[in-house]
C-alpha atoms as a PDB file:
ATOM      1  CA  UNK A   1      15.075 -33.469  10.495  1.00  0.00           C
ATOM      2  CA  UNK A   2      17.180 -32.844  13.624  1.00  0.00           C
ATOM      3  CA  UNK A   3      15.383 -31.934  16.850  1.00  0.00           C
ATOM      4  CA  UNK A   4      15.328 -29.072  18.365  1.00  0.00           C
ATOM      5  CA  UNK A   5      13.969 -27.954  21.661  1.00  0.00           C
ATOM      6  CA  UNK A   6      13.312 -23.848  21.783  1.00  0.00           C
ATOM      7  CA  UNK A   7      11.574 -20.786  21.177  1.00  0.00           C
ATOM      8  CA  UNK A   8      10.677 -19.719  18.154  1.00  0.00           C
ATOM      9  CA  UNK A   9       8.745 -16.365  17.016  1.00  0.00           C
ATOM     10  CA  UNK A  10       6.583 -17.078  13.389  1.00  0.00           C
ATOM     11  CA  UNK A  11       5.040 -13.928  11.565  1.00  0.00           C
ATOM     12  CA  UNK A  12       2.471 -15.083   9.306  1.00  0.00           C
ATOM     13  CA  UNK A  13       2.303 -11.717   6.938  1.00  0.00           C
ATOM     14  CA  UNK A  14       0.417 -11.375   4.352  1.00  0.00           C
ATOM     15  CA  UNK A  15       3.432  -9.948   2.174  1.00  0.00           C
ATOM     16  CA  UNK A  16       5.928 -11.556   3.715  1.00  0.00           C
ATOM     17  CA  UNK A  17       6.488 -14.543   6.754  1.00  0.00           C
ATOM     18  CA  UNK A  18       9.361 -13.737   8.946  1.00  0.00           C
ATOM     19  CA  UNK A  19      10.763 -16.440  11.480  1.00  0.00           C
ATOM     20  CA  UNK A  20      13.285 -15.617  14.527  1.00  0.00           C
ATOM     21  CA  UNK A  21      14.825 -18.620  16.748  1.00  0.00           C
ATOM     22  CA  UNK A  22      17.776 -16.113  18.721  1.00  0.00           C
ATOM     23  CA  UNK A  23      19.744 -14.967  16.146  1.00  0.00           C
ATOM     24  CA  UNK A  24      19.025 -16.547  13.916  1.00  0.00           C
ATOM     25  CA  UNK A  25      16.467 -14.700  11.343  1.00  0.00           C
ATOM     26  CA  UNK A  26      14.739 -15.561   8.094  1.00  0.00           C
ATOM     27  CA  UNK A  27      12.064 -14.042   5.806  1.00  0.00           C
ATOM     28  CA  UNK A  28      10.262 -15.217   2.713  1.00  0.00           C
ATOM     29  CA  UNK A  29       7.258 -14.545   0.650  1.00  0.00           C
ATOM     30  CA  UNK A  30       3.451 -15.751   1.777  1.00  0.00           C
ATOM     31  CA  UNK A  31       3.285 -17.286  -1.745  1.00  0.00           C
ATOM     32  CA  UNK A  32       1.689 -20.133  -1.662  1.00  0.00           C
ATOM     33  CA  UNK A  33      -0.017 -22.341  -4.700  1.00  0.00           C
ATOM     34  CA  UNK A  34      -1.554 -25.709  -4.814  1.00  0.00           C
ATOM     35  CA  UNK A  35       0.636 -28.358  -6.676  1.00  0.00           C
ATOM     36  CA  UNK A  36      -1.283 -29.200  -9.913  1.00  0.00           C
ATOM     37  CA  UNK A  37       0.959 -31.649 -11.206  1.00  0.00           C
ATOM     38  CA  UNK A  38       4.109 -34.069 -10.264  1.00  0.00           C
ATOM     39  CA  UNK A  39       7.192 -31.810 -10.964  1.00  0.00           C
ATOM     40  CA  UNK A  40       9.348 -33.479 -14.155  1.00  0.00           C
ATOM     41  CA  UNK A  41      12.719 -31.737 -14.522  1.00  0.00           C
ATOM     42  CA  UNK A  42      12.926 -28.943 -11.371  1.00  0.00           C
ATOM     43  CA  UNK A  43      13.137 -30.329  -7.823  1.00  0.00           C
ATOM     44  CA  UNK A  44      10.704 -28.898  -5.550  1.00  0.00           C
ATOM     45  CA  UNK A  45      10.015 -29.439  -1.939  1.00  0.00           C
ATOM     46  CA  UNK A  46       6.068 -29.575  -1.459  1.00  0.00           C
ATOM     47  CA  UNK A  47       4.211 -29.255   1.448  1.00  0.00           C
ATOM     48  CA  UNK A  48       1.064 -31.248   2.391  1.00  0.00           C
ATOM     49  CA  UNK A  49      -1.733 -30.272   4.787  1.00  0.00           C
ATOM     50  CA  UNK A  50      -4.283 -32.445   4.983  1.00  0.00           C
ATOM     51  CA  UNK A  51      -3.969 -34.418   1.425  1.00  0.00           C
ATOM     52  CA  UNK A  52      -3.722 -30.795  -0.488  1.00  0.00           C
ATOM     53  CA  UNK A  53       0.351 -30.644  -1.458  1.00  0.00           C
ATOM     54  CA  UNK A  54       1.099 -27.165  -1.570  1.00  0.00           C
ATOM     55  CA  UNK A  55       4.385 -24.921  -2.944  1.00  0.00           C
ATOM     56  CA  UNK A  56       5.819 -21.951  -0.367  1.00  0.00           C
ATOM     57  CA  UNK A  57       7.725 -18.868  -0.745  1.00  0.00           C
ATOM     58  CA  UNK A  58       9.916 -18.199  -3.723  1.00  0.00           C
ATOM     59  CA  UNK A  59       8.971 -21.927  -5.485  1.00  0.00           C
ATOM     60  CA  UNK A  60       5.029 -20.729  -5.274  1.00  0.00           C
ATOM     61  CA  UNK A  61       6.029 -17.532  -7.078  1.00  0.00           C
ATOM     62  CA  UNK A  62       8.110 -19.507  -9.449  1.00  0.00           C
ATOM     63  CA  UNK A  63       5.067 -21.545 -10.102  1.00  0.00           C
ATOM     64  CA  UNK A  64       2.589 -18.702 -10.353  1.00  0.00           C
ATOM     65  CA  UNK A  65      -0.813 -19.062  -9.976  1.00  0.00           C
ATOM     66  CA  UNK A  66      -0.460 -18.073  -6.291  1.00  0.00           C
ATOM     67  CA  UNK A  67      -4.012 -17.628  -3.718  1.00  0.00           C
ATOM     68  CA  UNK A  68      -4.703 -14.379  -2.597  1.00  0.00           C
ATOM     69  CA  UNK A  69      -3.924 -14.708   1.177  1.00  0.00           C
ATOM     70  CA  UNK A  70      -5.833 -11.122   2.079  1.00  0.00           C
ATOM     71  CA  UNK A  71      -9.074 -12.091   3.432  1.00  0.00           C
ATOM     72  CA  UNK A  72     -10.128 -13.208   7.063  1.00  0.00           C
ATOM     73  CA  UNK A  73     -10.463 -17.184   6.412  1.00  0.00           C
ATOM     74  CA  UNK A  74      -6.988 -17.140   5.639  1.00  0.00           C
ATOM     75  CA  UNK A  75      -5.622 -17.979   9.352  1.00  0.00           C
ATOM     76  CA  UNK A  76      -5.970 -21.742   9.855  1.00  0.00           C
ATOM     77  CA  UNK A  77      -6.906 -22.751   6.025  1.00  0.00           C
ATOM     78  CA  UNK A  78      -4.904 -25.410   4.986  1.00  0.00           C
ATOM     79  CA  UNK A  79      -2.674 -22.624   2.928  1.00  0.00           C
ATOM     80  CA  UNK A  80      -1.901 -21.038   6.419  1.00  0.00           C
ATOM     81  CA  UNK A  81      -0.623 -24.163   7.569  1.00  0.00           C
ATOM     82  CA  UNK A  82       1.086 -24.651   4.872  1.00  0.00           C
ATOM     83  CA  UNK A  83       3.318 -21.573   5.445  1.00  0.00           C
ATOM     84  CA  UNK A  84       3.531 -22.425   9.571  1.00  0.00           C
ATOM     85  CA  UNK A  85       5.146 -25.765   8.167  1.00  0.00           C
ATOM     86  CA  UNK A  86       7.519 -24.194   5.424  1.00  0.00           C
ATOM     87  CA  UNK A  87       8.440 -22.024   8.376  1.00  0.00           C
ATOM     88  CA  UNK A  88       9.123 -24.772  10.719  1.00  0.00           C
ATOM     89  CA  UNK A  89      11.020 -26.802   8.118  1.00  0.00           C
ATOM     90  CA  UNK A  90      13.873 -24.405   7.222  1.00  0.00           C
ATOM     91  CA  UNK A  91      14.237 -23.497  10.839  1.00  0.00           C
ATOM     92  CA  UNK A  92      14.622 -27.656  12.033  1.00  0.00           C
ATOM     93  CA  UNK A  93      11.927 -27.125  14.280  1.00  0.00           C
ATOM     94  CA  UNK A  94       9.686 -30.196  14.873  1.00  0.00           C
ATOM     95  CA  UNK A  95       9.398 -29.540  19.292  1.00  0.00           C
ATOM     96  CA  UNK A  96       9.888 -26.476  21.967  1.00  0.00           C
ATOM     97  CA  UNK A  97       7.366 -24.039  21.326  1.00  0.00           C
ATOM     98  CA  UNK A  98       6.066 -21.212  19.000  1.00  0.00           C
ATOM     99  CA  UNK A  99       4.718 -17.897  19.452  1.00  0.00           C
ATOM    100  CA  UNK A 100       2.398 -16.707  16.418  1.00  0.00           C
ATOM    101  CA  UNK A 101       0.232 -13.413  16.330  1.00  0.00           C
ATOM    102  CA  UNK A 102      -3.045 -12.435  14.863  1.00  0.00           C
ATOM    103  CA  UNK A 103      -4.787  -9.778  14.049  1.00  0.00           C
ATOM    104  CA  UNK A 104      -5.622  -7.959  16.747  1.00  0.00           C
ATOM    105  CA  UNK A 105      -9.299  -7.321  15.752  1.00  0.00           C
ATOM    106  CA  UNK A 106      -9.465 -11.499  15.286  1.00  0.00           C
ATOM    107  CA  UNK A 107      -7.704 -11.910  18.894  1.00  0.00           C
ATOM    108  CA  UNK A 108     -10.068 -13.544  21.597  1.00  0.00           C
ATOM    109  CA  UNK A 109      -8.943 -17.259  24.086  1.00  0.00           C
ATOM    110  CA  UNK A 110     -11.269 -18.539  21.887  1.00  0.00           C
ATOM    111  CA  UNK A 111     -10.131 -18.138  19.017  1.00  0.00           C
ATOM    112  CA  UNK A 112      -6.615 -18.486  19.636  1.00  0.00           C
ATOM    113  CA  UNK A 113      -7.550 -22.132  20.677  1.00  0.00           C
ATOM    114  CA  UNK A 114      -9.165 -22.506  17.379  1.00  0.00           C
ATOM    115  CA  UNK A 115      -5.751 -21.483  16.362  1.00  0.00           C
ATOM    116  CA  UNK A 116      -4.053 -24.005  18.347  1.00  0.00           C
ATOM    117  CA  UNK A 117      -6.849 -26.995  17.473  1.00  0.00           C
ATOM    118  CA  UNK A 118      -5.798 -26.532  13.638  1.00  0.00           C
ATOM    119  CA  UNK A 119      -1.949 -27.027  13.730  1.00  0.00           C
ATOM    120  CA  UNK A 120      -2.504 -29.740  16.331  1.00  0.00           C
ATOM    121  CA  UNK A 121      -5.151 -31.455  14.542  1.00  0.00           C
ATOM    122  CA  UNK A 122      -3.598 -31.058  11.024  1.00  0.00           C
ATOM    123  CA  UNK A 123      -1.533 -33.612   8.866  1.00  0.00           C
ATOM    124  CA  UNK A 124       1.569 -32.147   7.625  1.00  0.00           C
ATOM    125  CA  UNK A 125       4.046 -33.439   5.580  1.00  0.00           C
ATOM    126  CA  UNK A 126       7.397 -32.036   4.324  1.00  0.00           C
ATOM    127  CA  UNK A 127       9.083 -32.959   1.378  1.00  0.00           C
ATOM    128  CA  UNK A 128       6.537 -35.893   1.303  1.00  0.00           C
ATOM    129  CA  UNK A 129       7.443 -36.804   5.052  1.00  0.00           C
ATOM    130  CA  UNK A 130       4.796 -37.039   7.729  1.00  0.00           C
ATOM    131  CA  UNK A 131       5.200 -33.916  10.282  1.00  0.00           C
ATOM    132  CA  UNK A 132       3.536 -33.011  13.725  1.00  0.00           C
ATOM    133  CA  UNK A 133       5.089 -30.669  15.670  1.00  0.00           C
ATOM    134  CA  UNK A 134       5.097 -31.211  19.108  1.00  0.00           C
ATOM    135  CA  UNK A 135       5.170 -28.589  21.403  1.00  0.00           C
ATOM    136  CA  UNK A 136       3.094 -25.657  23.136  1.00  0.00           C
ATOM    137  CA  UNK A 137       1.700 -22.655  20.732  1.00  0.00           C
ATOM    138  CA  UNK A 138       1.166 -19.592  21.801  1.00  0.00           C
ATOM    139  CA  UNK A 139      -1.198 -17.170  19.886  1.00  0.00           C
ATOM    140  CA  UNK A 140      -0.951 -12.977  20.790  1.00  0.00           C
ATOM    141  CA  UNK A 141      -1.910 -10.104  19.064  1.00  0.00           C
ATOM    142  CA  UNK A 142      -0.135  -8.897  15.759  1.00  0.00           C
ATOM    143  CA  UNK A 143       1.543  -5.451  17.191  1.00  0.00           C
ATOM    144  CA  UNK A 144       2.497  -7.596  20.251  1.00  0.00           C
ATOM    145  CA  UNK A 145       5.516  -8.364  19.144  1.00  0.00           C
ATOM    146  CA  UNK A 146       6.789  -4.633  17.778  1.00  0.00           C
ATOM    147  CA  UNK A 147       6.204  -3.945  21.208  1.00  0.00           C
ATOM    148  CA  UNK A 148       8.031  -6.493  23.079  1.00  0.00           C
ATOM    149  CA  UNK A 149      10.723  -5.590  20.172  1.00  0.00           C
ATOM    150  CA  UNK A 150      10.744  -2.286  21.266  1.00  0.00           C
ATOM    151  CA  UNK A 151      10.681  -2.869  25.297  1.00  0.00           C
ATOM    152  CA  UNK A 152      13.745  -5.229  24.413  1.00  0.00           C
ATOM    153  CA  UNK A 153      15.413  -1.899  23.411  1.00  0.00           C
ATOM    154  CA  UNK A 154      14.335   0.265  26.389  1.00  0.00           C
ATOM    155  CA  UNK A 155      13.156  -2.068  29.079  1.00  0.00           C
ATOM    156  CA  UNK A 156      12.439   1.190  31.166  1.00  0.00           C
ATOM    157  CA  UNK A 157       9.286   1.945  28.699  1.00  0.00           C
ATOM    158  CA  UNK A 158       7.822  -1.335  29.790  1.00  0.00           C
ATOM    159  CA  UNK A 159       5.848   0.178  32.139  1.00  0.00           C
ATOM    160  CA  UNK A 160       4.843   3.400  30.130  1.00  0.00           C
ATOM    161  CA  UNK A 161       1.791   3.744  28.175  1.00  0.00           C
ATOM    162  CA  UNK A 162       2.866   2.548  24.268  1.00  0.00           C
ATOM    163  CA  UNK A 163       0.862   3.004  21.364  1.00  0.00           C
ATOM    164  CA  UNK A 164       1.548   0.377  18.606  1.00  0.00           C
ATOM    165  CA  UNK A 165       1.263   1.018  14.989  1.00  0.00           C
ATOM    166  CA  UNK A 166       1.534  -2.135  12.797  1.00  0.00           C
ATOM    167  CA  UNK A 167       1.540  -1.440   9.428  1.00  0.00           C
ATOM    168  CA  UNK A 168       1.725  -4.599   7.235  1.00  0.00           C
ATOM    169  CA  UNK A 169       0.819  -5.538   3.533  1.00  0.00           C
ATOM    170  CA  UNK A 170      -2.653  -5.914   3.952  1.00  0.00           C
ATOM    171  CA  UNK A 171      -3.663  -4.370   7.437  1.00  0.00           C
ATOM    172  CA  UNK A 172      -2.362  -1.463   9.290  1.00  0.00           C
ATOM    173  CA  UNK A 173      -2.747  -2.938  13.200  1.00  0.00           C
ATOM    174  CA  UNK A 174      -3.035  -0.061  16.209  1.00  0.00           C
ATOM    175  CA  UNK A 175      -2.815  -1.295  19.559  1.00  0.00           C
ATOM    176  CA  UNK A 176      -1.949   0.492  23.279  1.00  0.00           C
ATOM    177  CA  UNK A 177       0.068  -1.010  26.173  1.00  0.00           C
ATOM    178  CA  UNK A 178      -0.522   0.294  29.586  1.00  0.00           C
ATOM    179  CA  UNK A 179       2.207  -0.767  32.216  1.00  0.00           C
ATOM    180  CA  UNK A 180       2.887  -3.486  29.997  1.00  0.00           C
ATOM    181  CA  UNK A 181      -0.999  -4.827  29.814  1.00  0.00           C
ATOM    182  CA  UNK A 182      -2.770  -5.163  26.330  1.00  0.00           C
ATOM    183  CA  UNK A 183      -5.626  -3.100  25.881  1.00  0.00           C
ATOM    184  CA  UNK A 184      -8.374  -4.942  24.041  1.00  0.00           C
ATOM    185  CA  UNK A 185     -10.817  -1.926  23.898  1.00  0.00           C
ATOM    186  CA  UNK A 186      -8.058   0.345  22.500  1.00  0.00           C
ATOM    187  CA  UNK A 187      -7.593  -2.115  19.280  1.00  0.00           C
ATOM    188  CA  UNK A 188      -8.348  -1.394  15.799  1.00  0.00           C
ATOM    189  CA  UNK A 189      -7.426  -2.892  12.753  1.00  0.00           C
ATOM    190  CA  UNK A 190      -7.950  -1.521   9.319  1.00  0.00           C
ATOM    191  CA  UNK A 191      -7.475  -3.183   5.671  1.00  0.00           C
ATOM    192  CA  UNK A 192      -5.223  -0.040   4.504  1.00  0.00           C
ATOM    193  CA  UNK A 193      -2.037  -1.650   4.221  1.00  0.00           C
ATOM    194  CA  UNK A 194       0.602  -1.183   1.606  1.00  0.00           C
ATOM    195  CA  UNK A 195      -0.850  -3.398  -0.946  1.00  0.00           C
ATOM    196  CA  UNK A 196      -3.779  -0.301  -1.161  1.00  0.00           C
ATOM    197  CA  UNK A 197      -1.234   1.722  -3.057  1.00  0.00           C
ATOM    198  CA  UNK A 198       0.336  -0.989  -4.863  1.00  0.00           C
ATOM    199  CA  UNK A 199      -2.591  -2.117  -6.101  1.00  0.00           C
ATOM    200  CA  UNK A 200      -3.773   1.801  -7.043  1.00  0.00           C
ATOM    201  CA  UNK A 201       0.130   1.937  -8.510  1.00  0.00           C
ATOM    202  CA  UNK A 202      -0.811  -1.448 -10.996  1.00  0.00           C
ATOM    203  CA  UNK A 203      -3.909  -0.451 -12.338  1.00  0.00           C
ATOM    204  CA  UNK A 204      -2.658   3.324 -12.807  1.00  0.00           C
ATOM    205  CA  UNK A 205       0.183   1.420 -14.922  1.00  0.00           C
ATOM    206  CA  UNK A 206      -2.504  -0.828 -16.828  1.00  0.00           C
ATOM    207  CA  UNK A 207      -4.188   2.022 -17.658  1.00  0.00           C
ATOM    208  CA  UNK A 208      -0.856   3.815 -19.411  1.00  0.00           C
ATOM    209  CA  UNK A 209       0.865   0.810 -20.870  1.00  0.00           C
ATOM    210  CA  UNK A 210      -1.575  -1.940 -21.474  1.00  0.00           C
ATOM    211  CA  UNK A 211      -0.101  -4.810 -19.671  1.00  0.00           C
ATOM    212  CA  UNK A 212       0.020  -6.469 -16.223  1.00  0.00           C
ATOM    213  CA  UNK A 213       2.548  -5.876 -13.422  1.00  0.00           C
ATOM    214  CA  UNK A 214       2.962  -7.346  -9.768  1.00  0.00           C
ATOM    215  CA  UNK A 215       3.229  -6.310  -6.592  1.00  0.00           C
ATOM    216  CA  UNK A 216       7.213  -6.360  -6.946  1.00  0.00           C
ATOM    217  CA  UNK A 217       7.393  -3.687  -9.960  1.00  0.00           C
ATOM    218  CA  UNK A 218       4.591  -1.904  -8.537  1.00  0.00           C
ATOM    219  CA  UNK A 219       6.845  -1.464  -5.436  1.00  0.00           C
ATOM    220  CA  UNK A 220       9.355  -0.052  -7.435  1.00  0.00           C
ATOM    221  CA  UNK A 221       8.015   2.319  -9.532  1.00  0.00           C
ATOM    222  CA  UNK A 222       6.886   3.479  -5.819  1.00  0.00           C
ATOM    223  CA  UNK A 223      10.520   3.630  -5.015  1.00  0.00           C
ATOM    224  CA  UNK A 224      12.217   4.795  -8.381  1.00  0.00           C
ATOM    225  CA  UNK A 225       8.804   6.162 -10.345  1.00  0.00           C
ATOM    226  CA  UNK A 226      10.256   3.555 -13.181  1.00  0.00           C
ATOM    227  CA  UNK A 227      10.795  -0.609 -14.354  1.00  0.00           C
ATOM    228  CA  UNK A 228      12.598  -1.745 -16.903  1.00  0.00           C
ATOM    229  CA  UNK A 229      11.182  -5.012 -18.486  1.00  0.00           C
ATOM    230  CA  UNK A 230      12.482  -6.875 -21.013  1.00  0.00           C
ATOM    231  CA  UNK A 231      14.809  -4.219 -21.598  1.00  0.00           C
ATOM    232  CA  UNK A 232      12.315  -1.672 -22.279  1.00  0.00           C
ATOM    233  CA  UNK A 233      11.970   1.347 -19.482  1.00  0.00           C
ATOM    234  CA  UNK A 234       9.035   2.177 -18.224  1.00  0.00           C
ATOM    235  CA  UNK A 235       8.264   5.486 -16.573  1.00  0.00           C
ATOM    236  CA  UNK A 236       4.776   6.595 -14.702  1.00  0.00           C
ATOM    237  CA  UNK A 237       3.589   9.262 -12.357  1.00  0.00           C
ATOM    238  CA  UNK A 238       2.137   8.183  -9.579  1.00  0.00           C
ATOM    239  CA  UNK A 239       2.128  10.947  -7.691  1.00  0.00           C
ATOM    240  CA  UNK A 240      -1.895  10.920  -7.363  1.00  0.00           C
ATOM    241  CA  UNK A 241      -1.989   7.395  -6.174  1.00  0.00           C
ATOM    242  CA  UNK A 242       0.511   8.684  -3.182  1.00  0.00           C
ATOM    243  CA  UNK A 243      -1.212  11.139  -2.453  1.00  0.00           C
ATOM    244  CA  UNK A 244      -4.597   9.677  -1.863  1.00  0.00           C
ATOM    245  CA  UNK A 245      -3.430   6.532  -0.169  1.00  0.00           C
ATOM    246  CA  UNK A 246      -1.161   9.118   2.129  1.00  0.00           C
ATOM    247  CA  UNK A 247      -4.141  11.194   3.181  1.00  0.00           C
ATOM    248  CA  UNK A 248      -6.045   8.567   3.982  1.00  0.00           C
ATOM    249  CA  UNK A 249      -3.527   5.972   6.374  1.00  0.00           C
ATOM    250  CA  UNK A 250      -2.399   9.576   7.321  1.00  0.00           C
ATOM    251  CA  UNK A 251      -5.984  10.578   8.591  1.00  0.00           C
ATOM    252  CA  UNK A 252      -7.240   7.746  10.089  1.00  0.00           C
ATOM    253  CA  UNK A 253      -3.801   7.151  11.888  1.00  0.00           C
ATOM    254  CA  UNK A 254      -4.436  10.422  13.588  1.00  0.00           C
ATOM    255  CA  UNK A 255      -8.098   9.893  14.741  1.00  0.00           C
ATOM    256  CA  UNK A 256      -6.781   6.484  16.221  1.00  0.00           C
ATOM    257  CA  UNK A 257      -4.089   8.187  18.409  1.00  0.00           C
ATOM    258  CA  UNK A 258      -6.331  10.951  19.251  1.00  0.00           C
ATOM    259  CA  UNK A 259      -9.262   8.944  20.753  1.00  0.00           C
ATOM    260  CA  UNK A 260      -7.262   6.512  22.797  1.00  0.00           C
ATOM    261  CA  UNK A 261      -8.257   6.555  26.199  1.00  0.00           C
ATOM    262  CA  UNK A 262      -4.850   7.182  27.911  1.00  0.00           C
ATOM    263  CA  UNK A 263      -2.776   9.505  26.408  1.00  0.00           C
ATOM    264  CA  UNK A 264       0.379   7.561  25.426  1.00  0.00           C
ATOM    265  CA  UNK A 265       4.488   8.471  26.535  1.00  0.00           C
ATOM    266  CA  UNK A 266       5.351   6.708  23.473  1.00  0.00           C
ATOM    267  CA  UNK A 267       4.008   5.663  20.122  1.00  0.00           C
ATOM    268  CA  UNK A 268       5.992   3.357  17.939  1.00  0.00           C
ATOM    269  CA  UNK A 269       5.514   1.996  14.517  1.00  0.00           C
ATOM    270  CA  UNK A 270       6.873  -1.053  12.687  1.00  0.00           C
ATOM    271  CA  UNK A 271       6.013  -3.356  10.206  1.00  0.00           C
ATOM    272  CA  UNK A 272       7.427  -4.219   6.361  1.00  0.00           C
ATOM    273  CA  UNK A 273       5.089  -1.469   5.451  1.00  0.00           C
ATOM    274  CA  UNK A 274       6.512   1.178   7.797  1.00  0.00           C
ATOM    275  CA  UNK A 275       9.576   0.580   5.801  1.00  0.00           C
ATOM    276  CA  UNK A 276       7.838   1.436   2.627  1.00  0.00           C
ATOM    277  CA  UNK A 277       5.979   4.630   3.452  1.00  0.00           C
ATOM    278  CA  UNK A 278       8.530   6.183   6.049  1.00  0.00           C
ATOM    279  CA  UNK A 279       9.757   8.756   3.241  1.00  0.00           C
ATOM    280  CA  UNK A 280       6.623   9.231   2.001  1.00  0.00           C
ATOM    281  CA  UNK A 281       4.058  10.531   4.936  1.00  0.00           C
ATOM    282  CA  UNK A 282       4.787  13.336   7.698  1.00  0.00           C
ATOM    283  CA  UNK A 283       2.556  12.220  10.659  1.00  0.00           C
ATOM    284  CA  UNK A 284       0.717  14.904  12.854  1.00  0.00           C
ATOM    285  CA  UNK A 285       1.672  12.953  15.616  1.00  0.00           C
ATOM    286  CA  UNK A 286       5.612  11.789  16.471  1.00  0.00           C
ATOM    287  CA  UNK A 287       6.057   7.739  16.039  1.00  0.00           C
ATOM    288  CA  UNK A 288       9.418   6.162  16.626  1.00  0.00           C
ATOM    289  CA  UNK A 289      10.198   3.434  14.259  1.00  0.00           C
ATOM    290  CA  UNK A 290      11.216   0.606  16.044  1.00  0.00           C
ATOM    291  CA  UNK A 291      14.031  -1.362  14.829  1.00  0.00           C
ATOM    292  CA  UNK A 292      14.299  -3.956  12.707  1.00  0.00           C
ATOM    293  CA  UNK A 293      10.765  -2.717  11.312  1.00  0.00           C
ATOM    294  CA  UNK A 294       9.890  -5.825   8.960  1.00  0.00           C
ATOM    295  CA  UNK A 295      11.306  -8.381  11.462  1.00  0.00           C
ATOM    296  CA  UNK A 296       9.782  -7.004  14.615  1.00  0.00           C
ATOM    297  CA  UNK A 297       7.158  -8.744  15.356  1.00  0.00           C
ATOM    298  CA  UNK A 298       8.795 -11.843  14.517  1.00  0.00           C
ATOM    299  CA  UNK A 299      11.296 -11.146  17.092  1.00  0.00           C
ATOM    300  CA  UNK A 300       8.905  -9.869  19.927  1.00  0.00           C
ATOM    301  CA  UNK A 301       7.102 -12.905  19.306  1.00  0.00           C
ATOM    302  CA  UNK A 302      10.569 -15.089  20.131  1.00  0.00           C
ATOM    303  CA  UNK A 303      11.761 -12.393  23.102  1.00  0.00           C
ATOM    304  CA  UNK A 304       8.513 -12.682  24.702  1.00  0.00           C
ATOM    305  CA  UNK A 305       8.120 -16.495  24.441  1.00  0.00           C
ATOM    306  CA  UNK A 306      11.448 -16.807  25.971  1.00  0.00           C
ATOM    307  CA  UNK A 307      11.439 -14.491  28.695  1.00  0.00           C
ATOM    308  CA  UNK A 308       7.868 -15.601  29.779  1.00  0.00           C
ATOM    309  CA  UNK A 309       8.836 -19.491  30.678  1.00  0.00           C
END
């Protein structure tokens, strides 16, 4: 692997993991499964955290079988890890330094150290090759990095008061910048994310047609109201299921922005999720999408890492 000494910005999603290293950009599922077996005729590219081999991104979801990644222990298990090394590996990473977020509700010095203690502690290996990166980690809230993304736009709003709204798979993330400075007591993070109504979309499909579907065709019968599988066209309302899940992200949204404790110039949302419901809720309040929703963070994470050596 060749060496290379930089910045890079690593969003851990629970959906998706984006990476950004300057330009250069990259996004794959958080699929992850453990390795039950050597492969025999298809070439895969494992890797190992701490004698579990694991497979990443699109090979996991070829495998099936895949661990449920939504639940708190998930940051720093050895399937996190797993998905910090995939993401170093495809970007040539092994020194410099990386900028990672969590949840803002997890974020404290302490446990961002705990953060830090894992991936330095940890044996990796890639494509059966013993890793450790070496190189400083730096751990900030998720929501950070939409809004370093979005001061990289308008540097002038730096020192405004920004409201942050995160919305990701599995949590929608609300944070508030004053003059640039995090607000811990303005934080809130709630398990309302996109995979809510993909979930409610799935089941309402079980219900009608009597068979399973992922989060993939659930998405697009969000999108299109329809699949096709195996050549067969499917069509379902789910008009009820959008609804409820609107009111609700809608609602508590609202309260959030409404019970901040300075009144904000700006509020800005982002995330792969924003993506999904922008056509589908009318907010009381206004929120500017920032751009590059999915990738945000990921970039704030690399633009602020940068600019703060």
């Amino acid at each position: 692997m060749q060496q290379t000494a930089d910045c890079i910005g690593i969003d851990i999603g629970y959906g998706f993991t984006k990476t950004c290293r300057s330009a250069d950009k990259q996004i794959f599922p958080t699929a992850i499964t453990l390795m039950a077996r050597e492969p025999t005729f298809s070439d895969v590219n494992p890797i190992t955290v701490n004698g579990h081999r694991f497979l990443v991104g699109k090979e996991a979801e070829r495998e099936g079988n895949t661990l449920d990644t939504r639940h708190s222990r998930f940051v720093t298990s050895d399937a996190w890890l797993a998905i910090l090394g995939h993401s170093l590996s495809i970007n040539n990473v092994v020194k410099g330094e990386i900028v990672l977020g969590v949840p803002p509700g997890m974020y404290s010095r302490e446990y961002g150290q705990r953060v830090r203690d894992a991936i330095k502690e940890s044996d990796i290996g890639i494509n059966e090759e013993p890793y450790r990166f070496n190189g400083n980690v730096k751990i900030i809230p998720q929501g950070a990095g939409i809004f370093f993304r979005y001061v990289k736009d308008h540097p002038d709003d730096f020192r405004k008061s920004v409201t942050v709204i995160d919305i990701g798979h599995h949590t929608v993330d609300m944070t508030l910048f004053v003059e640039g400075k995090y607000v811990e007591s303005a934080t809130e993070s709630r398990e309302i994310g996109v995979s809510l109504i993909l979930d409610s979309i799935a089941k309402a499909f079980y219900r009608e047609n009597r068979f399973s579907i992922g989060f993939k065709a659930a998405l697009d019968i969000l999108r299109d109201g329809q699949i096709t599988y195996l050549g067969t066209t499917y069509a379902i309302d789910v008009r009820e299921e959008i609804m409820r899940y609107t009111q609700r992200i809608s609602s508590i949204m609202d309260r959030y922005l409404e019970k901040l404790p300075v009144q904000p110039d700006v509020g800005v949302m982002g995330g792969g999720g924003a993506v999904v419901i922008k056509d589908l809720v009318t907010f009381k309040h206004h929120l500017l999408m920032v751009s590059e929703p999915t990738m945000a963070n990921a970039v704030g994470y690399w633009y602020f890492g940068s600019n703060a050596r």
